[in-house]
C-alpha atoms as a PDB file:
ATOM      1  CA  UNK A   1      13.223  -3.137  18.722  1.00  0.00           C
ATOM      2  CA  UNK A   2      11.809   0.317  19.018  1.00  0.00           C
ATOM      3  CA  UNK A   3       9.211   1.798  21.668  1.00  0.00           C
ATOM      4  CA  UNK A   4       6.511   3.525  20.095  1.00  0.00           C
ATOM      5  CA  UNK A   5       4.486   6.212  22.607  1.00  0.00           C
ATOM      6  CA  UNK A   6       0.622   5.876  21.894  1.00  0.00           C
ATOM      7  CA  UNK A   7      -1.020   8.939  22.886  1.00  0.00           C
ATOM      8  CA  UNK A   8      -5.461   8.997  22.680  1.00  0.00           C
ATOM      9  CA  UNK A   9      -6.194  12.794  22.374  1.00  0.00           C
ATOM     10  CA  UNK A  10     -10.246  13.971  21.359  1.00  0.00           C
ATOM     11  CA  UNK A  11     -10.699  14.712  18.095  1.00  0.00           C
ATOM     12  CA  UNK A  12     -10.774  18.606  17.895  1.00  0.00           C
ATOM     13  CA  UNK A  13      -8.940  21.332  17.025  1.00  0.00           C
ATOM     14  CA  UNK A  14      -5.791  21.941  19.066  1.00  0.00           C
ATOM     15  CA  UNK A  15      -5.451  18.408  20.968  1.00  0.00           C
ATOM     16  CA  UNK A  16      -2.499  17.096  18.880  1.00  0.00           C
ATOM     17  CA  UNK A  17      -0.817  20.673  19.714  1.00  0.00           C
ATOM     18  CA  UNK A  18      -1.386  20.167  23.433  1.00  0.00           C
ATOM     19  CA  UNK A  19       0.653  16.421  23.155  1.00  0.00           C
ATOM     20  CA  UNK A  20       3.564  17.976  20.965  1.00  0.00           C
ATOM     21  CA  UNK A  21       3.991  21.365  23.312  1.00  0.00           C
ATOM     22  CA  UNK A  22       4.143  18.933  26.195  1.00  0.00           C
ATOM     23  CA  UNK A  23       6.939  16.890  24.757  1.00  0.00           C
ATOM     24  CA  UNK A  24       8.763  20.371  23.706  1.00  0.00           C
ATOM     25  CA  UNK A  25       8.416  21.503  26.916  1.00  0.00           C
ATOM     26  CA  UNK A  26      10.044  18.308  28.295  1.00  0.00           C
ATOM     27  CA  UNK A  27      13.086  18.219  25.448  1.00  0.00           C
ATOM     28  CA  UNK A  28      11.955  14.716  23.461  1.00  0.00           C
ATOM     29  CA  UNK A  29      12.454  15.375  19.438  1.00  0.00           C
ATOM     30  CA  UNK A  30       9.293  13.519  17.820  1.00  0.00           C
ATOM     31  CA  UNK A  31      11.484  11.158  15.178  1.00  0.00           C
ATOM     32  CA  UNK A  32       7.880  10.054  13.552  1.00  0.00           C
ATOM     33  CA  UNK A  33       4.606  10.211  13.948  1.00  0.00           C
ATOM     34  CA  UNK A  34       0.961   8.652  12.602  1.00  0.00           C
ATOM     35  CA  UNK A  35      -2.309   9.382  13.141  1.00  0.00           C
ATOM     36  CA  UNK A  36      -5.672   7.480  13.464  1.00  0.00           C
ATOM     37  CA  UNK A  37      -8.774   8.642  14.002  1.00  0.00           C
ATOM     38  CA  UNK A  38     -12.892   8.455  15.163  1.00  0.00           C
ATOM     39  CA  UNK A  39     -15.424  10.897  14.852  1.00  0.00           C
ATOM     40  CA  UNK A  40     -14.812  11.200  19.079  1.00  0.00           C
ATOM     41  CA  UNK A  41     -10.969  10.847  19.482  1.00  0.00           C
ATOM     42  CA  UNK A  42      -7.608   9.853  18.035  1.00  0.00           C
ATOM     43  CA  UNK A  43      -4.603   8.015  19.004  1.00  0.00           C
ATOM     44  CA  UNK A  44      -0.878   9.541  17.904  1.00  0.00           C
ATOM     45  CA  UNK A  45       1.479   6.861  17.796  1.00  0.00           C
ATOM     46  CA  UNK A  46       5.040   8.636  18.019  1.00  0.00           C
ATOM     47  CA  UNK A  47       8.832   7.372  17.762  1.00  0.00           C
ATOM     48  CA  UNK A  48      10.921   9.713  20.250  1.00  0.00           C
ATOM     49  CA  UNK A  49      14.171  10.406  21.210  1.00  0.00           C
ATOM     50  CA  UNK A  50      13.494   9.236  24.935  1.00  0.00           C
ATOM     51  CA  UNK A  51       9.818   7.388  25.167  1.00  0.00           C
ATOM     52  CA  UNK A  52      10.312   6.836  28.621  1.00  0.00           C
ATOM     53  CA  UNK A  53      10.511  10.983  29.472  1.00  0.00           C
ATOM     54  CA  UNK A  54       7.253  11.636  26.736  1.00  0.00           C
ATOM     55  CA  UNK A  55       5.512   9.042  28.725  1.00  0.00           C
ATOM     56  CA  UNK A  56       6.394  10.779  32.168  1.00  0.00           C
ATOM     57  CA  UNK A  57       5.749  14.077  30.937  1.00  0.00           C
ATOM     58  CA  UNK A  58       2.180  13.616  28.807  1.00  0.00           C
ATOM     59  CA  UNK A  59       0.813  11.142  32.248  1.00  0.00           C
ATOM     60  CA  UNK A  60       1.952  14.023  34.422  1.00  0.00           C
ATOM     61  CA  UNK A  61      -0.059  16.602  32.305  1.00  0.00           C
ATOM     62  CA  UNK A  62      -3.392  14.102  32.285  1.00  0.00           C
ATOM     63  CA  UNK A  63      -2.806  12.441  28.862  1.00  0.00           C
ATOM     64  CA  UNK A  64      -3.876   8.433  28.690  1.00  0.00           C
ATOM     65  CA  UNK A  65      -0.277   7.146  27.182  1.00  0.00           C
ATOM     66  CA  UNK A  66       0.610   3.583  26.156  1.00  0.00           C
ATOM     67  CA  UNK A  67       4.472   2.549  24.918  1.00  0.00           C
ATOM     68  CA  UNK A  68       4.420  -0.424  22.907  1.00  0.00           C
ATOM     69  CA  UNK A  69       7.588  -2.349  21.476  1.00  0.00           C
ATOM     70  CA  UNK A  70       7.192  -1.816  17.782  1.00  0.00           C
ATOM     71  CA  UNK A  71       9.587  -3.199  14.815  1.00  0.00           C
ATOM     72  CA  UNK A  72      12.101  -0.883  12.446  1.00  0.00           C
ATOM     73  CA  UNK A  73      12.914  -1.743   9.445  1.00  0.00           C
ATOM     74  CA  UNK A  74      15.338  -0.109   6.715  1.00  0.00           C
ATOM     75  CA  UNK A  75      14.712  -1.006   3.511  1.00  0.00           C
ATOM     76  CA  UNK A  76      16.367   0.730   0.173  1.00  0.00           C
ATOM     77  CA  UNK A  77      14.395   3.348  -1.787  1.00  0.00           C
ATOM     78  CA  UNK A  78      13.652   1.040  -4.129  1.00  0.00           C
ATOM     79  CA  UNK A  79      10.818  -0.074  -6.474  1.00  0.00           C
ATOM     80  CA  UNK A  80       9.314  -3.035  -5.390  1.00  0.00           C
ATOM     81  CA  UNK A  81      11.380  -3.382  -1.528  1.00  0.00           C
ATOM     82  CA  UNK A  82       8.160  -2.561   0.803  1.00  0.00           C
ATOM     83  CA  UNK A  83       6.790  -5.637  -1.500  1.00  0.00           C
ATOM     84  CA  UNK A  84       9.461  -8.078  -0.964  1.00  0.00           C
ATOM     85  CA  UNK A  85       9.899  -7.476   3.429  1.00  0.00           C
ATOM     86  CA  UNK A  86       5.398  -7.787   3.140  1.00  0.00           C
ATOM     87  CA  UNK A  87       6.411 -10.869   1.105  1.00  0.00           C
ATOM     88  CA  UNK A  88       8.873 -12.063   3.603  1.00  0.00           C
ATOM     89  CA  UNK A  89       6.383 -11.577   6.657  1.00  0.00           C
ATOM     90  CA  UNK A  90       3.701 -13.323   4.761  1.00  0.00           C
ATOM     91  CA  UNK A  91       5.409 -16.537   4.002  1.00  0.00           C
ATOM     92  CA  UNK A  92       6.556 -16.447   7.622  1.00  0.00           C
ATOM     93  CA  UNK A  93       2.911 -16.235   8.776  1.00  0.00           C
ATOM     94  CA  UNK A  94       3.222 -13.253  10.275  1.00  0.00           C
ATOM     95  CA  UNK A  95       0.379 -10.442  10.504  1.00  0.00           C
ATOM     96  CA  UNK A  96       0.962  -6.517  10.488  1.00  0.00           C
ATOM     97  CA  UNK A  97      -1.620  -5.068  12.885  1.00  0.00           C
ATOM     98  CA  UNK A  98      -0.651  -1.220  11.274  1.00  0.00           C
ATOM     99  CA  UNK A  99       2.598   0.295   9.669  1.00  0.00           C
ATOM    100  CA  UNK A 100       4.156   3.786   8.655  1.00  0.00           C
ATOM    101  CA  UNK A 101       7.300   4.875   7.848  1.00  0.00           C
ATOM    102  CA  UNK A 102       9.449   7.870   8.082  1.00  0.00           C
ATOM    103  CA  UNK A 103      13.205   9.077   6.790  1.00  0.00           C
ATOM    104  CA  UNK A 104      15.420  11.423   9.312  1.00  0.00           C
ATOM    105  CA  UNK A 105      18.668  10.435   8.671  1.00  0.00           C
ATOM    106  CA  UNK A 106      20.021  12.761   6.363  1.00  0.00           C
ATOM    107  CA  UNK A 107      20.839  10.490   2.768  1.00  0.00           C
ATOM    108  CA  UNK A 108      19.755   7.363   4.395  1.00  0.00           C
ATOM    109  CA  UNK A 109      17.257   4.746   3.515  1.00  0.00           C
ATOM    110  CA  UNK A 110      13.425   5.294   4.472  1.00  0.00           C
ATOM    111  CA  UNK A 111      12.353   2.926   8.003  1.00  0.00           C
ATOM    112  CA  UNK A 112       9.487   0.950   7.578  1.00  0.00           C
ATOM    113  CA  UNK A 113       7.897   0.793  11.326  1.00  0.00           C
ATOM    114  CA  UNK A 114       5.353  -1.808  12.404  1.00  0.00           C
ATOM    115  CA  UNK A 115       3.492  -3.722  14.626  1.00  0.00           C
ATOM    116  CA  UNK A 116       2.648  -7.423  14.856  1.00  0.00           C
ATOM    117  CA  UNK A 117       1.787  -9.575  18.004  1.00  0.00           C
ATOM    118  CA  UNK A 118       4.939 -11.916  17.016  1.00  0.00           C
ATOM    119  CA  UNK A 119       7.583  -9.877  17.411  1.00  0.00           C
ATOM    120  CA  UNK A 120       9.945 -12.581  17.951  1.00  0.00           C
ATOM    121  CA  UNK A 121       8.890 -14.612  14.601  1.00  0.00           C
ATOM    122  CA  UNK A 122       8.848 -11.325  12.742  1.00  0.00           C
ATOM    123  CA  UNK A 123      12.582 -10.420  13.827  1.00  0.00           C
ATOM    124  CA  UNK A 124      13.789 -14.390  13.055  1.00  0.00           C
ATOM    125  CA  UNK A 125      12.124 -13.924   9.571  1.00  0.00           C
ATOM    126  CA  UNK A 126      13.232 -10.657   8.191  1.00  0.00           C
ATOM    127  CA  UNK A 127      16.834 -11.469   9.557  1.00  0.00           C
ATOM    128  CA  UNK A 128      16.800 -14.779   7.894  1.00  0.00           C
ATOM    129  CA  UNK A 129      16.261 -12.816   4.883  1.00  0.00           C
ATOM    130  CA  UNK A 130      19.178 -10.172   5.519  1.00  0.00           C
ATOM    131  CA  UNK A 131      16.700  -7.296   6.009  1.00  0.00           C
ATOM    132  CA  UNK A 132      18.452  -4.507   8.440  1.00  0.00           C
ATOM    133  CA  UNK A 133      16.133  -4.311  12.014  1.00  0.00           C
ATOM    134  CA  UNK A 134      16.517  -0.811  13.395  1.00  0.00           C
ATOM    135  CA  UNK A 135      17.448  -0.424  17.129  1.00  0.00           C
ATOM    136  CA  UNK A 136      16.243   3.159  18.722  1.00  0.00           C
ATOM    137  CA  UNK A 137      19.626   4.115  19.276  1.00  0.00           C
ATOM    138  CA  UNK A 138      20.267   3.981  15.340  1.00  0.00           C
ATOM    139  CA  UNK A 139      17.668   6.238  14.812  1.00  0.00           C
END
């Protein structure tokens, strides 16, 4: 399992600045990011090096923060392998509510990272299947 740092920011120019000089300032390395948005505001949904410091730090500095347990999933840069783990969480009735991935390990297959409200099922289906779950700590 991976915490994911939600962060709701207004939409204009200079807001997502303010969230990543705060975590700068504090040491946390941003490992991903992704980005929704409204014509009024936007949420950042981050993977960090240490959510539990971004959280402290962006709170302290006014920011409306939310960590959230989110699933990590490595899957071969491969034609077809984002198809088969969808696949995989479809016949086991789970939903995605969002997902984005990101590579940072140097040579390494690209993380798939999402969120579902049955984390438990999700995790008992994909390892069923032999699909590699990321822990933070491999990241």
């Amino acid at each position: 399992m991976i915490r994911q740092i939600s962060v709701f920011v207004e939409n204009q120019p200079g807001s997502m600045m303010n969230v990543t000089s705060v975590l700068t300032e504090a040491g946390v390395n941003i490992r991903a990011i992704s980005t929704f948005d409204t014509p009024e505001f936007g949420i950042m949904r981050l993977v960090v090096d240490d959510p539990v410091s971004a959280k402290k730090s962006l709170t302290e500095k006014g920011f409306v923060t939310r960590v959230s347990d989110v699933i990590g999933v490595e899957l071969k840069d491969e034609q077809g392998n984002l198809n088969q783990m969808l696949k995989i969480l479809a016949d086991g009735k789970i939903n995605i509510d969002y997902i984005y991935s990101f590579v940072i390990r140097e040579g390494k297959a690209p993380v798939m990272v999402f969120h579902t409200d049955d984390f438990e099922q999700a995790e008992k289906v994909l390892e069923a299947a032999d699909v590699k779950i990321m822990e933070e700590k491999e990241l």
